[in-house]
C-alpha atoms as a PDB file:
ATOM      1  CA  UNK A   1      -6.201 -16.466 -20.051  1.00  0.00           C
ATOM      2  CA  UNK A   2      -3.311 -15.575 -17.350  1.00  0.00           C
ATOM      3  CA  UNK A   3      -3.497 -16.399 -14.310  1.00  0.00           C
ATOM      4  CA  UNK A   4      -0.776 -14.759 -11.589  1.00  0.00           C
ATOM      5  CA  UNK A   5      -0.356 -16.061  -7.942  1.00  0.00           C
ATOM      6  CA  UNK A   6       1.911 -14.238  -5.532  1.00  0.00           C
ATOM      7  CA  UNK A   7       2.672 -15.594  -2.136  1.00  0.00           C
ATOM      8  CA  UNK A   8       5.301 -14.051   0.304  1.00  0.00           C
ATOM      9  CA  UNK A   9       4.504 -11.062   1.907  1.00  0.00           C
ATOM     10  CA  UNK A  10       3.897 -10.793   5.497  1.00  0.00           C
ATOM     11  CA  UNK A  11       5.291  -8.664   8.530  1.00  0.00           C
ATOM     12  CA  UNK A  12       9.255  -7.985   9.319  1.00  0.00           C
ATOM     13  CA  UNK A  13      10.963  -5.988  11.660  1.00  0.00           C
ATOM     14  CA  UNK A  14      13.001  -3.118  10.117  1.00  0.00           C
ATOM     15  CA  UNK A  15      16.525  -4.725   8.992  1.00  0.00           C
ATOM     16  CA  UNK A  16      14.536  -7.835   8.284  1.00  0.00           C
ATOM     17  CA  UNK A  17      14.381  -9.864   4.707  1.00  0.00           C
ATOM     18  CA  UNK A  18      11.387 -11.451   2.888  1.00  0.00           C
ATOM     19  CA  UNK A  19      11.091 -13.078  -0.614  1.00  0.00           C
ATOM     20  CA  UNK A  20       7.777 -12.486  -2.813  1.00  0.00           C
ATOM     21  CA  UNK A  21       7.031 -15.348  -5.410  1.00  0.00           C
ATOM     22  CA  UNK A  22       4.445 -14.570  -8.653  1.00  0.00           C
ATOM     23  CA  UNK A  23       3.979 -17.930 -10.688  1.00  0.00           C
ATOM     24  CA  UNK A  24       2.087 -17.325 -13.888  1.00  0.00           C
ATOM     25  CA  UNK A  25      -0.053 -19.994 -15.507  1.00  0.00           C
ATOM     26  CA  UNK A  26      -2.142 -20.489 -18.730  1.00  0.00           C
ATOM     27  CA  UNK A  27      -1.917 -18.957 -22.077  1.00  0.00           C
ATOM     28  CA  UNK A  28       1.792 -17.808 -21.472  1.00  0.00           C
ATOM     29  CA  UNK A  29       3.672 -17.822 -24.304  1.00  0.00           C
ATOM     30  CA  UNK A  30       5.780 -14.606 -25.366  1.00  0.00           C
ATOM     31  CA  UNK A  31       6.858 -12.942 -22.480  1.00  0.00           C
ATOM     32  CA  UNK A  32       7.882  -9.411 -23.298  1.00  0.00           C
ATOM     33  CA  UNK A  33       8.573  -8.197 -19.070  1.00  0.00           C
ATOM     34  CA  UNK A  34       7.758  -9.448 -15.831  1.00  0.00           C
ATOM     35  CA  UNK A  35       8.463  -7.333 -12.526  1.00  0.00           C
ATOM     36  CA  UNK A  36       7.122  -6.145  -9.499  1.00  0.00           C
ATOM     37  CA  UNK A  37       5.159  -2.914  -8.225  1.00  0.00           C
ATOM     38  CA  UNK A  38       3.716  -1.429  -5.056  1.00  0.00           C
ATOM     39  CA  UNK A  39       1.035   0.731  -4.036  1.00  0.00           C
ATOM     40  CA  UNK A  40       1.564   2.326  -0.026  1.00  0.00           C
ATOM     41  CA  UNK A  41      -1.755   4.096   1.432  1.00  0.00           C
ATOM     42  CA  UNK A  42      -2.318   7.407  -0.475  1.00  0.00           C
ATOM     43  CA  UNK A  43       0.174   7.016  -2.702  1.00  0.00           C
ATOM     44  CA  UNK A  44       0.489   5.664  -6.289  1.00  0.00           C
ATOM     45  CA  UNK A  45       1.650   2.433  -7.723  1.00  0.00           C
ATOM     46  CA  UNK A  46       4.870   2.308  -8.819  1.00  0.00           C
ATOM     47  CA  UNK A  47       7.452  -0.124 -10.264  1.00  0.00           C
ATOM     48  CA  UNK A  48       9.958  -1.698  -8.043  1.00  0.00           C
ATOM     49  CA  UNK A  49      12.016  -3.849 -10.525  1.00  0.00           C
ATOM     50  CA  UNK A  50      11.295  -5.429 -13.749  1.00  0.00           C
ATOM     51  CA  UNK A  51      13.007  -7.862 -15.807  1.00  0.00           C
ATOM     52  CA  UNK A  52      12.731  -6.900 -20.113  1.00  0.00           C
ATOM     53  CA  UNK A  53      14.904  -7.765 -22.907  1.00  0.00           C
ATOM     54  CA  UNK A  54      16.901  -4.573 -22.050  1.00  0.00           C
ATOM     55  CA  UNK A  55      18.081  -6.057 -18.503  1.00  0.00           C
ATOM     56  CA  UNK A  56      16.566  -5.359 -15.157  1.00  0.00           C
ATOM     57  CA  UNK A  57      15.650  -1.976 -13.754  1.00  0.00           C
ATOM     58  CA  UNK A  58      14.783  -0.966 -10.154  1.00  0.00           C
ATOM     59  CA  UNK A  59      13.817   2.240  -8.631  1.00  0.00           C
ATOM     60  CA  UNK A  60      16.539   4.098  -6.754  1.00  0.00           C
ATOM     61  CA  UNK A  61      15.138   3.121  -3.382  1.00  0.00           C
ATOM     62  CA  UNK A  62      15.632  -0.074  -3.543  1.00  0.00           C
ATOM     63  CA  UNK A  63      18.662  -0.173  -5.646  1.00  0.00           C
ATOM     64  CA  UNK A  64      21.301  -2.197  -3.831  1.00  0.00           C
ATOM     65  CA  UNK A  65      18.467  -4.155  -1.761  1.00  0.00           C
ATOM     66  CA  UNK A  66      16.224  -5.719  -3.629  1.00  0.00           C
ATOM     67  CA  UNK A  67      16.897  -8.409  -6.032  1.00  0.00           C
ATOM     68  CA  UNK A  68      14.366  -9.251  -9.024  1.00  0.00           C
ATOM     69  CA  UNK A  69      15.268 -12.665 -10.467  1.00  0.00           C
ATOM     70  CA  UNK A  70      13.473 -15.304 -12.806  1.00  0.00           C
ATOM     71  CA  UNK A  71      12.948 -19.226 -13.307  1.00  0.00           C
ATOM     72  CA  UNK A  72      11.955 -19.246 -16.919  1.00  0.00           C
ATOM     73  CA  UNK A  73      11.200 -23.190 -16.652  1.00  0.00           C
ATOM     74  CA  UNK A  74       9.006 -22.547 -13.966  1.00  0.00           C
ATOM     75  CA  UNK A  75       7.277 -19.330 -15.162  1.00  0.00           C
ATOM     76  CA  UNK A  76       8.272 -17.175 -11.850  1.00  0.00           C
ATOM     77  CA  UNK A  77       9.611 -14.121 -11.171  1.00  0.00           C
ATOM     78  CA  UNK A  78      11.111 -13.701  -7.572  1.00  0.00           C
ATOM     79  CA  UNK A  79      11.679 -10.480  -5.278  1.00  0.00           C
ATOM     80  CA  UNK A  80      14.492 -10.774  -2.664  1.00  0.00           C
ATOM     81  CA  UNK A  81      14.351  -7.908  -0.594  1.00  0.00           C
ATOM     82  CA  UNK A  82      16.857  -7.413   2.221  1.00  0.00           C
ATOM     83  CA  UNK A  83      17.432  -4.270   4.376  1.00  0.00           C
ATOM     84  CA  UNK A  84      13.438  -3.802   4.811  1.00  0.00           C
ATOM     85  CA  UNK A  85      12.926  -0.379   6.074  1.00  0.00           C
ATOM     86  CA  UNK A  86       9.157   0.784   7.159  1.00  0.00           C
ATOM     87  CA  UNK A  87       8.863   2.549   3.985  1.00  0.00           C
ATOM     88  CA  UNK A  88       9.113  -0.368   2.157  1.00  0.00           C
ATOM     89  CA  UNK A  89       5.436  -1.206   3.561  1.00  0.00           C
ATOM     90  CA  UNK A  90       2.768  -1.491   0.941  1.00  0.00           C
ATOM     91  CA  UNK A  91       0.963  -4.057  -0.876  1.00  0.00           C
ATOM     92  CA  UNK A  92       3.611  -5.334  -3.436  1.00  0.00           C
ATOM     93  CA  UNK A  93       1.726  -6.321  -7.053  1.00  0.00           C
ATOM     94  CA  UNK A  94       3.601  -8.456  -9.601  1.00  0.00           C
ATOM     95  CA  UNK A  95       3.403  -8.164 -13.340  1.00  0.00           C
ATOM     96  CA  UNK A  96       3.876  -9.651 -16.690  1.00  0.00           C
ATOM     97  CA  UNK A  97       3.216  -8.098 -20.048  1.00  0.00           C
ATOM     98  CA  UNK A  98       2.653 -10.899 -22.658  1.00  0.00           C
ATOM     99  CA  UNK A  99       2.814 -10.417 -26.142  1.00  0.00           C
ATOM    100  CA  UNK A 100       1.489  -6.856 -25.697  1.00  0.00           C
ATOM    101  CA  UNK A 101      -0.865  -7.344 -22.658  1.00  0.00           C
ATOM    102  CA  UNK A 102      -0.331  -6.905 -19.374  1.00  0.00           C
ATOM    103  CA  UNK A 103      -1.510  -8.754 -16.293  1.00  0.00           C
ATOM    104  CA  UNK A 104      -1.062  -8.280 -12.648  1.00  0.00           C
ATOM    105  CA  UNK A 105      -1.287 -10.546  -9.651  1.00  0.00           C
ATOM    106  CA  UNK A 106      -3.640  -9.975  -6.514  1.00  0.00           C
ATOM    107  CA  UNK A 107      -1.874  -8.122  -4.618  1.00  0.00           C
ATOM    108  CA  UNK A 108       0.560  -9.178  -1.437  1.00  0.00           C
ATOM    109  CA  UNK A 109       1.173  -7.223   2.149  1.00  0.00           C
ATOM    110  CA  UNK A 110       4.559  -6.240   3.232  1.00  0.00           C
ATOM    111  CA  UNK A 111       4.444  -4.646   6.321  1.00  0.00           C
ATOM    112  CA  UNK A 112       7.886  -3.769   7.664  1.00  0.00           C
ATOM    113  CA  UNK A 113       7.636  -2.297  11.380  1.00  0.00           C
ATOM    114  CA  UNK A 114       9.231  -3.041  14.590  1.00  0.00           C
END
């Protein structure tokens, strides 16, 4: 079993910076990717950034402020997102697919508003 715990989110004003944290624990062995998704109201989820064997990807509006990083030791993946504009609000998920299966955390609020 996997267990994911975010921490992080929380309110900003626009221009602001906050940094989400997902540590995985448990049966973790065999990481194939580990990133980060959000879901705003009435819209679907979609990936932010994710880390695979390929590299990192990010969706193009974020590209140039966000910043998806790992501690392998540590089992973490890391979202440093600068420049927060009110769009960026939503409740920010993180992910890791292991050995096939995928897993996501419980779900953090980032509300970006003035």
């Amino acid at each position: 079993q996997v267990q994911l715990v975010e921490s992080g989110g929380g309110l900003v004003q626009p221009g602001g910076s906050l940094r989400l944290s997902c540590a995985a624990s448990g049966s973790i062995s065999g990481i194939n990717a580990m990133g980060w998704y959000r879901q705003a109201p009435g819209k679907q989820r979609e990936m932010v950034a994710q880390i695979t064997s390929g590299g990192t990807n990010y969706v193009d509006s974020v590209k140039g402020r966000f910043t998806i990083s790992r501690d392998i030791a540590k089992n973490t993946v890391y979202l440093q997102m600068n420049s927060l504009k009110p769009e960026d609000t939503a409740v920010y998920y993180c992910y890791f697919r292991i050995i096939g299966v995928g897993y996501w955390g419980q779900g953090t609020q980032v509300t970006v508003s003035s």
